[in-house]
PDB file of N, CA and C in Angstrom:
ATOM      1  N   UNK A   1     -24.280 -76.129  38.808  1.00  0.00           N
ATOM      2  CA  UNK A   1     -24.966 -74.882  38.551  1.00  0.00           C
ATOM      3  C   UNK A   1     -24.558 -74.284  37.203  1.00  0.00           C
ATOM      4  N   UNK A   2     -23.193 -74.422  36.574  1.00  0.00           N
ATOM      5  CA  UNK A   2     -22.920 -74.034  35.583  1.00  0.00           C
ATOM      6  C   UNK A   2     -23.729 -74.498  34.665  1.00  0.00           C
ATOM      7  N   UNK A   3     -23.972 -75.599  34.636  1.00  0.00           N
ATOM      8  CA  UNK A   3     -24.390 -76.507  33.358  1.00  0.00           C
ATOM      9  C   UNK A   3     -26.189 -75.335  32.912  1.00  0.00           C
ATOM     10  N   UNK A   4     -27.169 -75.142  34.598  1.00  0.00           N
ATOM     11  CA  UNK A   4     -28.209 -75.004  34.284  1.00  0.00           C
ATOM     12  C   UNK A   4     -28.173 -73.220  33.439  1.00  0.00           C
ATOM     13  N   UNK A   5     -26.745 -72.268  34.587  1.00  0.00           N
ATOM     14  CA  UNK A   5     -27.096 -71.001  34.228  1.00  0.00           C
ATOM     15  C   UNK A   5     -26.413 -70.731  32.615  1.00  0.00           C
ATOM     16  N   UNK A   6     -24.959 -71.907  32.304  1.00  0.00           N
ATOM     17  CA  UNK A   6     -24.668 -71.405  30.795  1.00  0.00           C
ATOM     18  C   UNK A   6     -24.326 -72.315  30.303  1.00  0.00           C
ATOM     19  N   UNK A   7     -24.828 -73.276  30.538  1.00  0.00           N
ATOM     20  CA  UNK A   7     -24.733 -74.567  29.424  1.00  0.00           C
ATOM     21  C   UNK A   7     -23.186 -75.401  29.625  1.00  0.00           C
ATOM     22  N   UNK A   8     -22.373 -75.191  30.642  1.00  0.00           N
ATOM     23  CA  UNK A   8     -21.099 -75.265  30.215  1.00  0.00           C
ATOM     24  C   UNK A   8     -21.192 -76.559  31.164  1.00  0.00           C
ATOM     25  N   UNK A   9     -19.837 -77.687  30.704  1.00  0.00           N
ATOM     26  CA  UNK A   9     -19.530 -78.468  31.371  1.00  0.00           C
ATOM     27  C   UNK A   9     -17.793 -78.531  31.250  1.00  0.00           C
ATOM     28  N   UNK A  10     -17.333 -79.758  32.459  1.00  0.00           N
ATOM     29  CA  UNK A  10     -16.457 -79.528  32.082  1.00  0.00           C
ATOM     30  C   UNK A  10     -15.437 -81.277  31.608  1.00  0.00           C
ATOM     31  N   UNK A  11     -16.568 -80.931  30.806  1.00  0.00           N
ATOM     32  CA  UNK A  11     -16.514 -82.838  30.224  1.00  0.00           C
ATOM     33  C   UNK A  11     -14.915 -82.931  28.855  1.00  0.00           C
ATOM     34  N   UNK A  12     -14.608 -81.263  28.632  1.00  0.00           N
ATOM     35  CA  UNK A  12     -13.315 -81.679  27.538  1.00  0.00           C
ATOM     36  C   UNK A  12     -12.364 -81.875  28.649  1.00  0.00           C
ATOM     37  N   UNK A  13     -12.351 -81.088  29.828  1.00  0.00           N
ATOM     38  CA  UNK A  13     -11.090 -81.267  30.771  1.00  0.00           C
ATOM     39  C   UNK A  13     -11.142 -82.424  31.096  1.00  0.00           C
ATOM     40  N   UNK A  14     -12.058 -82.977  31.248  1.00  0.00           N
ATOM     41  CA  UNK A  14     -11.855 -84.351  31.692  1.00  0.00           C
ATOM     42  C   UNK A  14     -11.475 -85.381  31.500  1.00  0.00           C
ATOM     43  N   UNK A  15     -12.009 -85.157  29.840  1.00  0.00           N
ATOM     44  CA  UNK A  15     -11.398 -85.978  28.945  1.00  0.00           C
ATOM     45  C   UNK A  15      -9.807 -86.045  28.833  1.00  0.00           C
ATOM     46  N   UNK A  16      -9.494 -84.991  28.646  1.00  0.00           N
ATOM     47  CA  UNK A  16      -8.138 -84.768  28.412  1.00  0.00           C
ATOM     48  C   UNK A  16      -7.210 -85.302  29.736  1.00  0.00           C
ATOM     49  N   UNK A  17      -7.821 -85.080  30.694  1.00  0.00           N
ATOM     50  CA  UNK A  17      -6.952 -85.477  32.510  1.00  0.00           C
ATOM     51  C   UNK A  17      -6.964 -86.932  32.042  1.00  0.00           C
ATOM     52  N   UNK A  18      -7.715 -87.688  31.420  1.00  0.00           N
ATOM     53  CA  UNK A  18      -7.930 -89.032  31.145  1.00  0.00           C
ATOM     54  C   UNK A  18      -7.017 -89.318  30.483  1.00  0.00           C
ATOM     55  N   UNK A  19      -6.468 -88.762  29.298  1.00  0.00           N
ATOM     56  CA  UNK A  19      -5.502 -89.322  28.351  1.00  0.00           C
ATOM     57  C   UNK A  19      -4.273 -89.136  29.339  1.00  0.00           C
ATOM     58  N   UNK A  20      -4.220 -87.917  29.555  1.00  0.00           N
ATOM     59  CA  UNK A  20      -3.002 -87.976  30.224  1.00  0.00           C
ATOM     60  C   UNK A  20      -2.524 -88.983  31.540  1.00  0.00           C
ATOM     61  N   UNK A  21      -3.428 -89.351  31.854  1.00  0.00           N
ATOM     62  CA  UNK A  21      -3.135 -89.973  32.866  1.00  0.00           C
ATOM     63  C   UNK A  21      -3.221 -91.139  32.639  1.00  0.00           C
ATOM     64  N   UNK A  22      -3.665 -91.880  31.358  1.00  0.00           N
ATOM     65  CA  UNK A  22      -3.552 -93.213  31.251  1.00  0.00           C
ATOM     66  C   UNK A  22      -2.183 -93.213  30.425  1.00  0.00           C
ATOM     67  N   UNK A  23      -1.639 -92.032  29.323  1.00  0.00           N
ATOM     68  CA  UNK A  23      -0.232 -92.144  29.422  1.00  0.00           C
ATOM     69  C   UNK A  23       0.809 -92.008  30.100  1.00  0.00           C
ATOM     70  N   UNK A  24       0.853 -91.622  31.541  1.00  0.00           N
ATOM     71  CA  UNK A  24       1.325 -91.212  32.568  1.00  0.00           C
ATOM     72  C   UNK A  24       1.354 -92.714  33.288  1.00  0.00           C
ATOM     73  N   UNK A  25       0.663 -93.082  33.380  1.00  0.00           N
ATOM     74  CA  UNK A  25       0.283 -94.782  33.714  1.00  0.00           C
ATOM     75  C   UNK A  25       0.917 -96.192  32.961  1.00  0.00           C
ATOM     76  N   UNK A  26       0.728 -95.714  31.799  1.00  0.00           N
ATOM     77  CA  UNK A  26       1.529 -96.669  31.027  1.00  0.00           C
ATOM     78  C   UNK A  26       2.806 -96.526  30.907  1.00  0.00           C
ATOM     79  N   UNK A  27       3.562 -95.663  30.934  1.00  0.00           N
ATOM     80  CA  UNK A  27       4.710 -95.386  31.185  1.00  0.00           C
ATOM     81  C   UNK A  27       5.536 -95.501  32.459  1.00  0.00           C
ATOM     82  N   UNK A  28       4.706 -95.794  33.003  1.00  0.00           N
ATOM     83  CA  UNK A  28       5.583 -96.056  34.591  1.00  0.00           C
ATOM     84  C   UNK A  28       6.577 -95.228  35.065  1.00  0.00           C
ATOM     85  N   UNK A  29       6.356 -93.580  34.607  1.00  0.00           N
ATOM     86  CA  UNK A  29       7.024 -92.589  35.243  1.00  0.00           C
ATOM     87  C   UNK A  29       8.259 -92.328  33.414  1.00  0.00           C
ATOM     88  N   UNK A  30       8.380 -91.033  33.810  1.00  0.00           N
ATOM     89  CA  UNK A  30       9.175 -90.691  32.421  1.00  0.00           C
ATOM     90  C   UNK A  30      10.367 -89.706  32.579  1.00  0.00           C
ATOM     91  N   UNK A  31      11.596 -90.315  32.571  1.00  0.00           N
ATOM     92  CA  UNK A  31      12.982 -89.362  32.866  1.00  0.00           C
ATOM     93  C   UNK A  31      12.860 -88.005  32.091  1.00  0.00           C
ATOM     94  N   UNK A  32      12.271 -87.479  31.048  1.00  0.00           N
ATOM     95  CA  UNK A  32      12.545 -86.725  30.369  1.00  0.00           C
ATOM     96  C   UNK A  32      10.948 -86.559  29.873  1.00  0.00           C
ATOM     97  N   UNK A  33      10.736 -84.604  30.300  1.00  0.00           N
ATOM     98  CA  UNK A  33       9.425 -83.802  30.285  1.00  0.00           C
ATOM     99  C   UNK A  33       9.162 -83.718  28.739  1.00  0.00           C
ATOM    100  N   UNK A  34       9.959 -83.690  27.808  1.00  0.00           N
ATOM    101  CA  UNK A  34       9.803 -83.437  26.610  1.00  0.00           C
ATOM    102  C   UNK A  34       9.259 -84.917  25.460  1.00  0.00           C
ATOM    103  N   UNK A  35       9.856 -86.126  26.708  1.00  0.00           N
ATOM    104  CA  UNK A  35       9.284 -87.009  25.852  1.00  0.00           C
ATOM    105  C   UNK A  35       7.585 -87.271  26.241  1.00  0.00           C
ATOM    106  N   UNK A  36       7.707 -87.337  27.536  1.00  0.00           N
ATOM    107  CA  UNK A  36       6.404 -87.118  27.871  1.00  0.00           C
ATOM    108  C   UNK A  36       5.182 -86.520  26.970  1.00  0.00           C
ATOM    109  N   UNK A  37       5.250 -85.391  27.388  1.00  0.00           N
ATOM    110  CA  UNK A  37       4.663 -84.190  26.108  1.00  0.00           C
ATOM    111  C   UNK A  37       4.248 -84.833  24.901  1.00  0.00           C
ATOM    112  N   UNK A  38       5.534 -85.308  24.305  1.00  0.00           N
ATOM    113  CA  UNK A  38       5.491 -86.108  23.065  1.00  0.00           C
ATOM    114  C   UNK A  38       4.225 -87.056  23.048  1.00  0.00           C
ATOM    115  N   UNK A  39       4.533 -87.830  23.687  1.00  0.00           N
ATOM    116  CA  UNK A  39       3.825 -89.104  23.987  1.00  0.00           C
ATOM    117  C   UNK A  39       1.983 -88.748  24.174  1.00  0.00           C
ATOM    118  N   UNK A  40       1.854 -87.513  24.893  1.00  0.00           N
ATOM    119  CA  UNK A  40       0.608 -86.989  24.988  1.00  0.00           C
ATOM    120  C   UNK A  40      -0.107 -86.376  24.039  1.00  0.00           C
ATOM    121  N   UNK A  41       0.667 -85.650  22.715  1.00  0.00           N
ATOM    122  CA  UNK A  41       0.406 -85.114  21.826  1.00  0.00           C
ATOM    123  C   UNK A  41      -0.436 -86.007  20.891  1.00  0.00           C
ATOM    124  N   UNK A  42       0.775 -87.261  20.875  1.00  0.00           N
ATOM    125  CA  UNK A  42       0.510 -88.305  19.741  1.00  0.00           C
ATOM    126  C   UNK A  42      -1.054 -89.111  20.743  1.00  0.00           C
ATOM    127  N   UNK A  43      -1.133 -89.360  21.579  1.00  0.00           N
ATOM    128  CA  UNK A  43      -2.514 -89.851  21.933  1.00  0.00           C
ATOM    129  C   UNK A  43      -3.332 -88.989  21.725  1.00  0.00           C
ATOM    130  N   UNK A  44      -3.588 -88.037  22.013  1.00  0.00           N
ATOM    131  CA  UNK A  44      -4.704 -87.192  21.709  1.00  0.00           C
ATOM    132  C   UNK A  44      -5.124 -87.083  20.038  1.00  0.00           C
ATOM    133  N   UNK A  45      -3.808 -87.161  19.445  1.00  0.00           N
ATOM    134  CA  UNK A  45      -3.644 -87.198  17.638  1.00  0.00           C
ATOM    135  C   UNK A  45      -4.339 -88.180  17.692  1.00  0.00           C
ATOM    136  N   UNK A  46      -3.749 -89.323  17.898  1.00  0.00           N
ATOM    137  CA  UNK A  46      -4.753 -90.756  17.460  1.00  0.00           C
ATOM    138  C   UNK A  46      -6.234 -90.557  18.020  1.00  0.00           C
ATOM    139  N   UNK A  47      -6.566 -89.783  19.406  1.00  0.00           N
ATOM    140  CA  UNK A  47      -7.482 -90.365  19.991  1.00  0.00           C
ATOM    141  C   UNK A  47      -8.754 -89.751  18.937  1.00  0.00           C
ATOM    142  N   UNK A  48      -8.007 -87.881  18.575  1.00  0.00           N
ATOM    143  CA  UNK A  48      -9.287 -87.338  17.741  1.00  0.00           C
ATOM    144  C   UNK A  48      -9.386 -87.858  16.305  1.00  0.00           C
ATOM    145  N   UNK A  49      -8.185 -88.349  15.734  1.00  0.00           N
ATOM    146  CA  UNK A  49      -8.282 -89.055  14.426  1.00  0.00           C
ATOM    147  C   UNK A  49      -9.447 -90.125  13.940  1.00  0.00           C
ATOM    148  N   UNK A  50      -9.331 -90.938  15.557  1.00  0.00           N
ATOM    149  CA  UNK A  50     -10.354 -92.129  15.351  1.00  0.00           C
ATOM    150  C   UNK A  50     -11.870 -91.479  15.508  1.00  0.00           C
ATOM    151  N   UNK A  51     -11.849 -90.353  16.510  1.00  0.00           N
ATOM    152  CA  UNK A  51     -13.455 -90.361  16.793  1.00  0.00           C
ATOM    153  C   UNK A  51     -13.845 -89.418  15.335  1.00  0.00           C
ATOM    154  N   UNK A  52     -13.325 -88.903  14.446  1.00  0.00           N
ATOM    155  CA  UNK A  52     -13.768 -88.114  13.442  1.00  0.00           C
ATOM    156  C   UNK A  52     -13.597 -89.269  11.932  1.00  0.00           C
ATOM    157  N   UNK A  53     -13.019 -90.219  12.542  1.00  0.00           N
ATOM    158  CA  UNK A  53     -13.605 -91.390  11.329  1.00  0.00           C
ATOM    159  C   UNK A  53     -14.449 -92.358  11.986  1.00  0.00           C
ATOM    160  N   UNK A  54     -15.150 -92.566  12.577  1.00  0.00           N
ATOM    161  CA  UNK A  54     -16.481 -93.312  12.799  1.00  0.00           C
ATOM    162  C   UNK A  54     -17.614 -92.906  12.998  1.00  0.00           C
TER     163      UNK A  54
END
């Protein structure tokens, strides 16, 4: 219903639950919250780097 009454979706959250969770995945669990974080920052860095050069 959102989409028809204001245009909205919620296709960035989704995106984003995606990264995180495929780095959350590849990591096979992470002793320390701060490296984590880390690790999520830098994917999202790469992920928007690439889609704004092609």
């Amino acid at each position: 219903m959102n989409w028809w009454e204001r245009s909205l979706t919620n296709l960035f959250l989704e995106g984003l639950n995606s990264i995180v969770q495929s780095v959350k995945s590849a990591a096979r669990g992470f002793r320390n919250i701060a490296y984590f974080k880390t690790r999520i920052f830098l994917r999202l860095r790469n992920s928007t780097s690439q889609s704004r050069d092609s």
